[in-house]
Protein backbone atom coordinates (compact mmCIF):
# COMPACT_ATOMS: atom_id res chain seq x y z
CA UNK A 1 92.22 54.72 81.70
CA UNK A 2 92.58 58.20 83.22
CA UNK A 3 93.00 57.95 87.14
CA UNK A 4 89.47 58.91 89.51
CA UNK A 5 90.80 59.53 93.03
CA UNK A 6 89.28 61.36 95.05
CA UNK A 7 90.24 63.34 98.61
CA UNK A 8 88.54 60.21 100.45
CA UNK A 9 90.73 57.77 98.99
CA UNK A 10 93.20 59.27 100.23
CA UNK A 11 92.25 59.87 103.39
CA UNK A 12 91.45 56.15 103.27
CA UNK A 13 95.54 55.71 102.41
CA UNK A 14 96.63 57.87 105.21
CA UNK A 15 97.24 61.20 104.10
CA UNK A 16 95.65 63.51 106.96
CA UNK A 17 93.67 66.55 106.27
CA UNK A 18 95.80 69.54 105.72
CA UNK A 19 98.63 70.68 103.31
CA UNK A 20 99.51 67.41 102.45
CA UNK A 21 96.15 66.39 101.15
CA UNK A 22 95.70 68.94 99.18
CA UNK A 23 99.41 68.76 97.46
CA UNK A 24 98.49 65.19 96.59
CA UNK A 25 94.73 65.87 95.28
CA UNK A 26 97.28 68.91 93.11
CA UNK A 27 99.36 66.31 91.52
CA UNK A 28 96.79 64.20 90.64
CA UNK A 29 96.00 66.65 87.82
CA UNK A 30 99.49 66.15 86.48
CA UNK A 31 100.24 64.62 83.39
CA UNK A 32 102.17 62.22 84.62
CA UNK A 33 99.78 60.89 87.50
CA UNK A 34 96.28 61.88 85.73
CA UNK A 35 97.50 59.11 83.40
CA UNK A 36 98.21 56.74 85.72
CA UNK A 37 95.42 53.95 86.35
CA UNK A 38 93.99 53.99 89.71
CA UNK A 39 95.45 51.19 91.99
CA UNK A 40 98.66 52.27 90.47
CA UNK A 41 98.48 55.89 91.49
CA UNK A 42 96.60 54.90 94.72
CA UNK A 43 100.25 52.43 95.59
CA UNK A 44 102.40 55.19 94.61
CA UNK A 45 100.80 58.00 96.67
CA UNK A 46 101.27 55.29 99.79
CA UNK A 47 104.77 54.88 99.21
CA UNK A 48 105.32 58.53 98.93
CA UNK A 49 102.83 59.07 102.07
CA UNK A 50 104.71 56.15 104.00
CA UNK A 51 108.64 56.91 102.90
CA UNK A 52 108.66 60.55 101.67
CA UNK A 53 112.35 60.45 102.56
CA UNK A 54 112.96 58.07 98.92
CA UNK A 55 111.17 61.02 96.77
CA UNK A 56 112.66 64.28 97.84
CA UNK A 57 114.56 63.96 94.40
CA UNK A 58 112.08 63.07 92.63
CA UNK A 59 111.29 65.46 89.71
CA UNK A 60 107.18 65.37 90.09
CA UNK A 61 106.92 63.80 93.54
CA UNK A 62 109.41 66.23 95.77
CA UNK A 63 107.38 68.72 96.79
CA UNK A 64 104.94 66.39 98.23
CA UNK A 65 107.48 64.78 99.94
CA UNK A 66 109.10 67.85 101.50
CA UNK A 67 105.61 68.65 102.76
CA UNK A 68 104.64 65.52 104.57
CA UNK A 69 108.65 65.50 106.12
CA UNK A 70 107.78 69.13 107.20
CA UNK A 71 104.23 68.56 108.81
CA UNK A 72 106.20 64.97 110.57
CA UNK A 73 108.20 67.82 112.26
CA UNK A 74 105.96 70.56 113.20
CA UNK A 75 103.52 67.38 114.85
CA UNK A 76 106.96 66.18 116.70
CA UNK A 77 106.81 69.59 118.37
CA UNK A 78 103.10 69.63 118.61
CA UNK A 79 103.13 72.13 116.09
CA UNK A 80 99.73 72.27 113.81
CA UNK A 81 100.16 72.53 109.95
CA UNK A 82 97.99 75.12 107.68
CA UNK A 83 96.75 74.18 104.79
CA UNK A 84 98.72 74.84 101.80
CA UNK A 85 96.38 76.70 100.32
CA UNK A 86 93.41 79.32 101.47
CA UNK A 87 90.05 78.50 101.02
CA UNK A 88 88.61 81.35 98.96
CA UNK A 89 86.74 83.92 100.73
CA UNK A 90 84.11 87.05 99.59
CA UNK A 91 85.95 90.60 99.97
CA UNK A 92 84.14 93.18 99.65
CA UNK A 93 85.03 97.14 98.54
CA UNK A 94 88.94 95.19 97.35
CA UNK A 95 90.03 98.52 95.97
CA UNK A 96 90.19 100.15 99.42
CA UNK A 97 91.55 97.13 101.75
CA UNK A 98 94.89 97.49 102.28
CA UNK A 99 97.39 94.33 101.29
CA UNK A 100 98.15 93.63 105.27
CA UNK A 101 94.76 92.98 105.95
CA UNK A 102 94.51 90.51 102.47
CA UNK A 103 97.45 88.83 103.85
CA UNK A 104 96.43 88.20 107.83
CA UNK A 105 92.67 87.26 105.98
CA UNK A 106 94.40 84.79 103.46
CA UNK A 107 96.21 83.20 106.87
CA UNK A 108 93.29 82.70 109.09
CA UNK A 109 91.43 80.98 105.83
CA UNK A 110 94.31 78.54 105.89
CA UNK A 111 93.74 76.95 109.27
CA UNK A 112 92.48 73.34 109.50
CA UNK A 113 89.10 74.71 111.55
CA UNK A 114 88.22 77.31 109.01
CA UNK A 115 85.20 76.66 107.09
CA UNK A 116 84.15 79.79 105.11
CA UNK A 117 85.07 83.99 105.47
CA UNK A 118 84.86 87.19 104.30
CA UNK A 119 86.26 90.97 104.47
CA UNK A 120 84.26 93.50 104.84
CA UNK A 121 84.99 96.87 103.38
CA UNK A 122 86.04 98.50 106.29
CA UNK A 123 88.97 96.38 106.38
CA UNK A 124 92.24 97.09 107.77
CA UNK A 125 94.99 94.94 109.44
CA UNK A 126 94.74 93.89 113.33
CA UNK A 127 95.95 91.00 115.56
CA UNK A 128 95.42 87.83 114.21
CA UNK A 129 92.05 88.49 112.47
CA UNK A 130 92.15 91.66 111.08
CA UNK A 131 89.66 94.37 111.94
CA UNK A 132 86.46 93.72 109.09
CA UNK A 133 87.28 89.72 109.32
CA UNK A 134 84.16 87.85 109.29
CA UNK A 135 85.52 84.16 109.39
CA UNK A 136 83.53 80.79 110.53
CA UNK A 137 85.31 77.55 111.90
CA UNK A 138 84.17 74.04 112.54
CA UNK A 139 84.13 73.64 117.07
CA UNK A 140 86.63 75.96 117.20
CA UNK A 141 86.71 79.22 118.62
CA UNK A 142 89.53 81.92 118.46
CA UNK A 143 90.34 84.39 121.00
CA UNK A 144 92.16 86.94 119.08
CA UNK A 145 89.53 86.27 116.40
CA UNK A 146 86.81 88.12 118.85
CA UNK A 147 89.21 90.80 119.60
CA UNK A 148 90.40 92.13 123.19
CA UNK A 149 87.36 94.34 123.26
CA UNK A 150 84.78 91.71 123.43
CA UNK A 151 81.19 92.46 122.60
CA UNK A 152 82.13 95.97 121.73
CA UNK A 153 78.85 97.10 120.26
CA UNK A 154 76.43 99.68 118.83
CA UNK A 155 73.62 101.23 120.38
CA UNK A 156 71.00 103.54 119.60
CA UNK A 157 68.11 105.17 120.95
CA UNK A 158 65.09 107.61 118.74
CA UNK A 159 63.18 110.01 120.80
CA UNK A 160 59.86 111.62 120.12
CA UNK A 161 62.03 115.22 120.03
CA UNK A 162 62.48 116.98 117.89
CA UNK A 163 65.95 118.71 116.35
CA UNK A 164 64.70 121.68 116.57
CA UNK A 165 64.47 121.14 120.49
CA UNK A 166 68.11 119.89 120.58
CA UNK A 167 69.70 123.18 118.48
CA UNK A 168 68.04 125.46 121.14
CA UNK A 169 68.99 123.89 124.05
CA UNK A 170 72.54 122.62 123.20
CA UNK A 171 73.92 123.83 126.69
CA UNK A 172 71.12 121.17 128.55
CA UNK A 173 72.15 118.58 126.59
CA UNK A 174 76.09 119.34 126.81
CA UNK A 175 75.76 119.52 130.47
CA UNK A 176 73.75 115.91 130.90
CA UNK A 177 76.16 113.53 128.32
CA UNK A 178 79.14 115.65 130.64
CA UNK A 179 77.32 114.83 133.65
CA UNK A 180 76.10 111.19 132.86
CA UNK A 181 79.03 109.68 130.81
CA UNK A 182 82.79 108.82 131.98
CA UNK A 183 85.60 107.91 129.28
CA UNK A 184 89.02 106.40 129.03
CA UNK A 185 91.18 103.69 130.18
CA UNK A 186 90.71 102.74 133.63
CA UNK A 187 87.63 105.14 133.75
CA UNK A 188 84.88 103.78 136.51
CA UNK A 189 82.63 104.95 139.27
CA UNK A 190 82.91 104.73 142.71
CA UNK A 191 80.95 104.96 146.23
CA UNK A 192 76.90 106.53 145.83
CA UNK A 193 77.72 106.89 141.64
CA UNK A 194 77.62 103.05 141.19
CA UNK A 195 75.35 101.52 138.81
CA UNK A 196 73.75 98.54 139.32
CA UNK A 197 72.55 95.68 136.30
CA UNK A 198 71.27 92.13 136.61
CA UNK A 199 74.13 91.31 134.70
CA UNK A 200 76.28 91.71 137.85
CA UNK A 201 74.28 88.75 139.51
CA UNK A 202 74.96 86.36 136.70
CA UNK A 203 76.90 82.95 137.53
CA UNK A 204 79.36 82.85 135.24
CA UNK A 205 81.28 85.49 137.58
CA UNK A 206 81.75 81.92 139.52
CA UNK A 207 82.72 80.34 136.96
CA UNK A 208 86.47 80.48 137.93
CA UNK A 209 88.42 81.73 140.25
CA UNK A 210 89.95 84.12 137.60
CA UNK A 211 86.86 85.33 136.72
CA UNK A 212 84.98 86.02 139.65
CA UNK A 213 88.24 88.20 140.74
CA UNK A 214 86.86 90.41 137.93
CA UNK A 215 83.61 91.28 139.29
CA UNK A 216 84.80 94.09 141.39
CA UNK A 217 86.70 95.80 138.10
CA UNK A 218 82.74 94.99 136.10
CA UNK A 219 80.99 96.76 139.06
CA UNK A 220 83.28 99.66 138.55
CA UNK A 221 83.30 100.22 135.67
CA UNK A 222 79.63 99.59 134.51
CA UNK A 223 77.95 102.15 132.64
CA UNK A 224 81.77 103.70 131.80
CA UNK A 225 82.71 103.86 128.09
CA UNK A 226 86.28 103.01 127.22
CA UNK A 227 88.99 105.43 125.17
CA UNK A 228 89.66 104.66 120.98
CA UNK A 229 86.92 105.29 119.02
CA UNK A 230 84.50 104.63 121.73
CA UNK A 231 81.94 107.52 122.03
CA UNK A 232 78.35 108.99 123.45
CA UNK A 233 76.94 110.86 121.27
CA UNK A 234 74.04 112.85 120.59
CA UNK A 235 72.11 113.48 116.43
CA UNK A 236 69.53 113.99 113.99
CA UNK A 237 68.35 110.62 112.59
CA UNK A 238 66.23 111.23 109.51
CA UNK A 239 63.90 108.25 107.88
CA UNK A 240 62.99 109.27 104.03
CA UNK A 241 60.01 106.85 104.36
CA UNK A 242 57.81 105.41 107.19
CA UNK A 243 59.42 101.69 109.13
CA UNK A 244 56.66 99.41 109.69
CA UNK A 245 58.91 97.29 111.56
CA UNK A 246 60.24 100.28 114.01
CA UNK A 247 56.39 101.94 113.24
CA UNK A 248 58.16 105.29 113.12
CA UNK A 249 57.10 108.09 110.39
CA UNK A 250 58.84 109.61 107.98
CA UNK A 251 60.72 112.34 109.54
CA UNK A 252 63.96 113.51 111.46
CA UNK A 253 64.11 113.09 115.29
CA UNK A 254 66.77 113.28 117.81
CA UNK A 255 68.69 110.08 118.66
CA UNK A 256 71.63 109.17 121.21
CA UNK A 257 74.27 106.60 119.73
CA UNK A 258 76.84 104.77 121.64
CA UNK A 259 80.13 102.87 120.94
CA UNK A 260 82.03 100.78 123.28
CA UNK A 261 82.71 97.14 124.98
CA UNK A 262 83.40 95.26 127.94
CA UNK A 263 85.74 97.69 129.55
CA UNK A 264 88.95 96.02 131.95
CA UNK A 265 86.42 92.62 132.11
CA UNK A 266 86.92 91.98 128.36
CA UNK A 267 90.37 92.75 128.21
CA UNK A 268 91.35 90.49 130.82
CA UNK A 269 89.07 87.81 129.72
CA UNK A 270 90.62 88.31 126.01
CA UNK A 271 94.45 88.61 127.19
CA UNK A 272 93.89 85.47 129.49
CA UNK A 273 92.13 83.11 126.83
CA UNK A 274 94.15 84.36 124.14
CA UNK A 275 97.29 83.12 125.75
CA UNK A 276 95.88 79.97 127.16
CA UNK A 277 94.81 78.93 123.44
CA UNK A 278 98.91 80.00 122.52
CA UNK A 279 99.94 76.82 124.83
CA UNK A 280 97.17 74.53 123.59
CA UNK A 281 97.24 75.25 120.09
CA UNK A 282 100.83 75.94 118.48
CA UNK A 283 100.51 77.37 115.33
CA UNK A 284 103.40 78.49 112.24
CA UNK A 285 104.53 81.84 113.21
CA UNK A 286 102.32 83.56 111.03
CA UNK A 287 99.72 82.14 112.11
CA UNK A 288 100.06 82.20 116.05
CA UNK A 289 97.55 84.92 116.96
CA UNK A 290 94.98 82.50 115.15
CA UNK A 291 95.24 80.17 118.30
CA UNK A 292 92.32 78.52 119.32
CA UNK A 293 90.17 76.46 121.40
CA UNK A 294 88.55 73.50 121.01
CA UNK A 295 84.78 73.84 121.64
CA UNK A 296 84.39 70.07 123.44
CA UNK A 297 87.62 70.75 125.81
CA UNK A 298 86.99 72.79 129.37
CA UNK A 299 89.18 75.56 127.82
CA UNK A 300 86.49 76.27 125.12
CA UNK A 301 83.65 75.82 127.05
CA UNK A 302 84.93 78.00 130.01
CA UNK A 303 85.65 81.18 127.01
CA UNK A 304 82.94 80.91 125.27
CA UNK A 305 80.54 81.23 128.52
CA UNK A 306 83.46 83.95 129.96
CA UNK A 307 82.95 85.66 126.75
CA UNK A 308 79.09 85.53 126.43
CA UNK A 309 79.46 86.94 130.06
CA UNK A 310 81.20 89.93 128.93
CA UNK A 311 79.65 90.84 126.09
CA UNK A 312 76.29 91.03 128.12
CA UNK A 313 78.25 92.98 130.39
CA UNK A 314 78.64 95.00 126.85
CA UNK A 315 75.22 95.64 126.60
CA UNK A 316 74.37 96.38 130.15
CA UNK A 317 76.97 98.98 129.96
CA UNK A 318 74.90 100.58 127.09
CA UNK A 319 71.54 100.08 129.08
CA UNK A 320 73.08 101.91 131.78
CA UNK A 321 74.29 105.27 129.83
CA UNK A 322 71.09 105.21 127.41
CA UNK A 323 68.73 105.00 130.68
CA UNK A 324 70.50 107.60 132.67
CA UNK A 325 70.47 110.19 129.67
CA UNK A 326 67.02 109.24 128.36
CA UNK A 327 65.50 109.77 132.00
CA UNK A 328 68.00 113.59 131.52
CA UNK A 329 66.64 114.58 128.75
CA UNK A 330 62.93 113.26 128.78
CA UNK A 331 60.92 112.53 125.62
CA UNK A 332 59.32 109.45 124.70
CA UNK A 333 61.43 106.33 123.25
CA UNK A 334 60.34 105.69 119.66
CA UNK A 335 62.61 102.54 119.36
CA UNK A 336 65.89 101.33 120.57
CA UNK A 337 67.88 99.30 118.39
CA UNK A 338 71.81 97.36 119.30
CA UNK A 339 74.41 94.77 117.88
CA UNK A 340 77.81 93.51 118.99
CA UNK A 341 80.64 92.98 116.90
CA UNK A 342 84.18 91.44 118.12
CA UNK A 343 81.99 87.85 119.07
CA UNK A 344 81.63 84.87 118.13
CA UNK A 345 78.02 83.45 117.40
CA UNK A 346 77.01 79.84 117.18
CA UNK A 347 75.02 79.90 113.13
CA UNK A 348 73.77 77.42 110.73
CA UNK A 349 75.93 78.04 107.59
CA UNK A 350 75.60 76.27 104.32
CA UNK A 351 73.53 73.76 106.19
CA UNK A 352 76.47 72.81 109.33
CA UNK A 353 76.36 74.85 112.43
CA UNK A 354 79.53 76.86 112.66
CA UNK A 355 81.59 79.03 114.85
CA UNK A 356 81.00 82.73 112.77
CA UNK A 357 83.91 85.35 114.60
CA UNK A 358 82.78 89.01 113.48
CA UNK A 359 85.70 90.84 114.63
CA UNK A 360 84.78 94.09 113.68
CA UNK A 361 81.81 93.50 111.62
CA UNK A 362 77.91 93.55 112.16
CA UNK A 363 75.83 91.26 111.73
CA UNK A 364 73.46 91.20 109.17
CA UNK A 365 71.25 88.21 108.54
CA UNK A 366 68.43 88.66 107.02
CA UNK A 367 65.77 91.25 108.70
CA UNK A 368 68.67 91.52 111.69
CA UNK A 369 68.80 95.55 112.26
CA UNK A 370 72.51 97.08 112.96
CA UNK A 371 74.06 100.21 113.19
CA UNK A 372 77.02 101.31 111.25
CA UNK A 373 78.61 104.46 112.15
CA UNK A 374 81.26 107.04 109.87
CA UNK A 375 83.03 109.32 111.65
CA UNK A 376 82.25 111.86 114.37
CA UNK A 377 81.79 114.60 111.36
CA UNK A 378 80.18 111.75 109.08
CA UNK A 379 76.65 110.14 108.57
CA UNK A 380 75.93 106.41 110.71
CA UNK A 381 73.97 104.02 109.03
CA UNK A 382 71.07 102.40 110.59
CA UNK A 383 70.63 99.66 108.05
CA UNK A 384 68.76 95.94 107.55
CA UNK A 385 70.56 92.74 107.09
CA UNK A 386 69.74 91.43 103.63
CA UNK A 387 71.15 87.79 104.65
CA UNK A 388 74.02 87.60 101.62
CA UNK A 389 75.48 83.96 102.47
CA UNK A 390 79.13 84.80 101.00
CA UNK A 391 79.54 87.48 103.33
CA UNK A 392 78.79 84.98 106.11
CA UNK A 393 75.47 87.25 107.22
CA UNK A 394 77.81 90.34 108.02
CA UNK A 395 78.77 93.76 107.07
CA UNK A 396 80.85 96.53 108.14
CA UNK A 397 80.93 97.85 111.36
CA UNK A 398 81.79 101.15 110.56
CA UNK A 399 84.05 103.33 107.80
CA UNK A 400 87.60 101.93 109.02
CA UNK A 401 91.13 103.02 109.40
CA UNK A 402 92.59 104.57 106.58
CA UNK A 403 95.33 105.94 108.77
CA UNK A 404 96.76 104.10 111.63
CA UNK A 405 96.72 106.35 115.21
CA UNK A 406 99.77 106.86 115.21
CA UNK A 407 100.37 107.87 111.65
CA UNK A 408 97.28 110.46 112.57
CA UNK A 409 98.83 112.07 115.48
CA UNK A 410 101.73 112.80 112.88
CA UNK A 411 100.14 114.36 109.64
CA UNK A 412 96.43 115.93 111.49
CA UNK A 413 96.95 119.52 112.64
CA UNK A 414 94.84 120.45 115.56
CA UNK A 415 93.45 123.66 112.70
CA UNK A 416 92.63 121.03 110.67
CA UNK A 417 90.45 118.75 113.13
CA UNK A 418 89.36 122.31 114.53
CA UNK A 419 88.06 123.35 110.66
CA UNK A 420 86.25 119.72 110.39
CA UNK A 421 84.60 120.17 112.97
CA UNK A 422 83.18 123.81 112.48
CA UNK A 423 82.29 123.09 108.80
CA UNK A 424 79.91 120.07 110.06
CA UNK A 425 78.60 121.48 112.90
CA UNK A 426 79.95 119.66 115.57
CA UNK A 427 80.21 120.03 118.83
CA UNK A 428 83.36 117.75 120.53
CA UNK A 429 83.96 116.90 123.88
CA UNK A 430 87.06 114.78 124.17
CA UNK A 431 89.12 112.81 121.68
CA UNK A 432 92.41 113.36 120.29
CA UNK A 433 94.43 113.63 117.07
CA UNK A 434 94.38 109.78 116.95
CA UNK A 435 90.05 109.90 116.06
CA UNK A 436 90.35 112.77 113.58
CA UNK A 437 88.12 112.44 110.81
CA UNK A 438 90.31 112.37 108.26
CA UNK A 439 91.73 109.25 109.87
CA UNK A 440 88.74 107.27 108.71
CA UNK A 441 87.84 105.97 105.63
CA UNK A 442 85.07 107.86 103.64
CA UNK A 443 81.71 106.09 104.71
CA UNK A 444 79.93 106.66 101.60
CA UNK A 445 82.27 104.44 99.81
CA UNK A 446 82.11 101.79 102.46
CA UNK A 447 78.10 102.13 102.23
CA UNK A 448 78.37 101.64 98.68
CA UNK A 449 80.55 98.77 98.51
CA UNK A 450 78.04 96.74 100.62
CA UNK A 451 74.61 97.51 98.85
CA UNK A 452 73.78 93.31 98.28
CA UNK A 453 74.77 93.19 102.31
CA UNK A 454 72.88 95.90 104.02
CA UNK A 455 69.37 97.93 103.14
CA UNK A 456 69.74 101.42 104.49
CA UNK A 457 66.70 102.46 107.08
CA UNK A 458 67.56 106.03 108.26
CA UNK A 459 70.74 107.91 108.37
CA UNK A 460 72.04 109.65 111.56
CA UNK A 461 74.11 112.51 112.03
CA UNK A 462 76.34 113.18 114.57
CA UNK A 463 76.02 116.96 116.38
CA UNK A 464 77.60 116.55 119.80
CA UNK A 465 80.13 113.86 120.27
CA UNK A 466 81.93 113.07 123.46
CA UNK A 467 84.92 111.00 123.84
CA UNK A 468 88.07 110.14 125.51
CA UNK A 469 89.31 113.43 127.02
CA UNK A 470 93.46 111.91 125.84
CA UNK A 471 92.55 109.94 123.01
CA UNK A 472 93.30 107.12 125.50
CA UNK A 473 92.67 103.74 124.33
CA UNK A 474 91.20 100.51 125.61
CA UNK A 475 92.11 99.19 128.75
């Protein structure tokens, strides 16, 4: 009689969930032990469970052995085991996701908390999580698997103006997103310039003594945008069709977009958290940037509320810019629309609730509006979540990296980004080498890899861009 055992057997003989569990449930479709009656295979997997020392020359049973010896001696040094094998995820646009990204993606769907994942088509390789990871875990949450620019987000806001309006008086608006933006590392305000946000009153800043030593740096810098690929920018949106949902009318109208996070609060909060969870939670090597925290210690609880705090600091930063430039320019608001990526959101997937980490991606549940831009000489996306469950709700948060900054800097000539710019139309205020165009991947085939993911609304197109005067990144 052909053997029936199952993974709760045995967990009922011992064998812990992880690599070693899996090896076992693996052998069990072996010739050998598939033909094995039950209780007899059951007996043997104990002995090989409870003295995996007597098998490691054994010709079926040594690689079993040699993994529950090796996760004995990571747990010795507190060390926790990955699974031995991924569990398998959704990528999407594969043809144009580098292998570095597939690899740090194959990792992070390895560790014992993860639960589903997928890659979006924007894709490329980043700390721990790489940039377009979408990945869910059971109580768990994972510093480096938000990203050090927490709540780093998308916003968008349609006036009643026209384009025409905008292409005759390009020097008014040049002079206002000059006059009512500030850019790069470090970048804040000071004295009479100050903001001001409800977010600044919030109680989380006494949460800790760490973080409520950050509320001078948040006041500061509110309503400042960051360096990267962070940007204010001013374009045409065009809808081919009338939105009952937004009830705007077919049509093109002007529209200011914005990109960037939680300034020095995030990346403090992020640096801080990520290597607390490094002490807590040792991980292989490969794996270490995938630290995390548990969700029922005082570690978890105190980053997620530190990080909920910052990326509402996120968004207040956006309120800020979009209300001082809306009350600029005049014109009526036709609709404002906004999404974070680099978070973590508590979700209901595949009927559990789940930790979903969208580093880099947008979510896109179904009916949930997002933004997803190109390039500062390519079409944005303002699109409509269709709800896809194997892309865990998400999609791409913009066109992604096909070059790396550095790599940029090295083969872009300054002609070249010049030439770009002139052939679209473009006006530029900032930014270096680094945020090229031609760094970026081509958003059409990005848009087109994620058509069961996203329904496109309106398109927008960028005509004055401002950005880091040095290309500077991220503080």
């Amino acid at each position: 009689m052909k053997t029936t055992i199952n993974g709760k057997d045995l967990l009922a003989i011992g064998y812990p969930q992880g690599r070693a569990l899996g090896a076992a449930l693996e052998l069990l479709q072996q010739p050998a032990l598939a033909a094995m009656e039950t209780a007899a295979a059951l007996e043997l997997l104990k002995s090989v469970k409870e003295q995996p020392e007597n098998y490691l020359d054994h010709e079926t049973l040594e690689a079993l052995a040699t993994i529950i010896i090796e996760d004995a001696n990571a747990a010795a040094d507190g060390t926790i085991a990955l699974n031995t094998d991924a569990k398998e995820y959704a990528i999407y646009g594969a043809a144009h996701i580098e292998e570095g990204a597939r690899k740090q993606m194959a990792t992070a769907m390895k560790l014992p908390v993860t639960v589903a994942g997928a890659l979006m088509p924007d894709a490329h390789q980043g700390y721990g999580l790489p940039i377009g990871g979408v990945l869910a875990t059971k109580n768990a949450i994972i510093p480096y698997g938000v990203g050090v620019d927490i709540g780093c987000r998308m916003a968008l806001t349609i006036f009643d103006i026209p384009e025409t309006h905008f292409l005759e008086n390009t020097a008014k608006y040049k002079r206002e997103l000059i006059a009512h933006t500030k850019f790069g590392a470090g970048a804040g305000f000071h004295g009479q310039h100050k903001a001001d946000h409800a977010v600044l009153e919030r109680d989380e800043f006494n949460l800790t003594p760490f973080i409520k030593q950050l509320h001078d740096k948040a006041w500061t810098q509110l309503g400042s945008s960051g360096g990267g690929n962070h940007f204010v920018e001013f374009g045409k949106i065009e809808f081919a069709e009338r939105d009952e949902a937004l009830n705007i009318d077919k049509g093109t109208y002007l529209a200011l977009l914005t990109h960037s996070g939680s300034r020095g609060l995030g990346a403090t909060i992020a640096g801080y958290y990520t290597r607390l969870a490094k002490q807590l939670c040792k991980l292989p090597q490969e794996a270490a940037n995938l630290a995390y925290l548990d969700m029922d210690t005082e570690a978890g609880q105190e980053y997620w509320l530190a990080m909920n705090l910052a990326g509402d600091y996120a968004a207040a930063c956006h309120a800020v810019i979009h209300q001082k430039l809306t009350q600029a320019i005049g014109g009526q608001v036709l609709a404002k629309i906004e999404n974070h990526h680099n978070f973590a959101w508590k979700e209901i997937w595949n009927g559990e609730e789940v930790i979903v980490h969208r580093k880099g991606a947008t979510p896109a549940g179904k009916g949930v509006m997002g933004i997803i831009p190109g390039s500062m000489t390519a079409p944005g996306f303002l699109v409509r979540g269709k709800g896809e469950e194997l892309s865990v709700n998400s999609a791409s948060h913009g066109a992604g990296r096909q070059m790396s900054r550095t790599k940029a800097v090295q083969n872009i000539s300054k002609d070249d980004f010049k030439a770009v710019l002139k052939a679209n139309e473009v006006t530029l205020i900032g930014a270096g080498l680094d945020e090229a165009p031609m760094a970026y991947k081509d958003i059409n085939v990005v848009m087109a890899a994620q058509q069961e993911l996203v329904d496109v609304v309106a398109k927008f197109t960028p005509k004055m861009v401002r950005m880091a005067d040095d290309g500077s990144r991220e503080d």
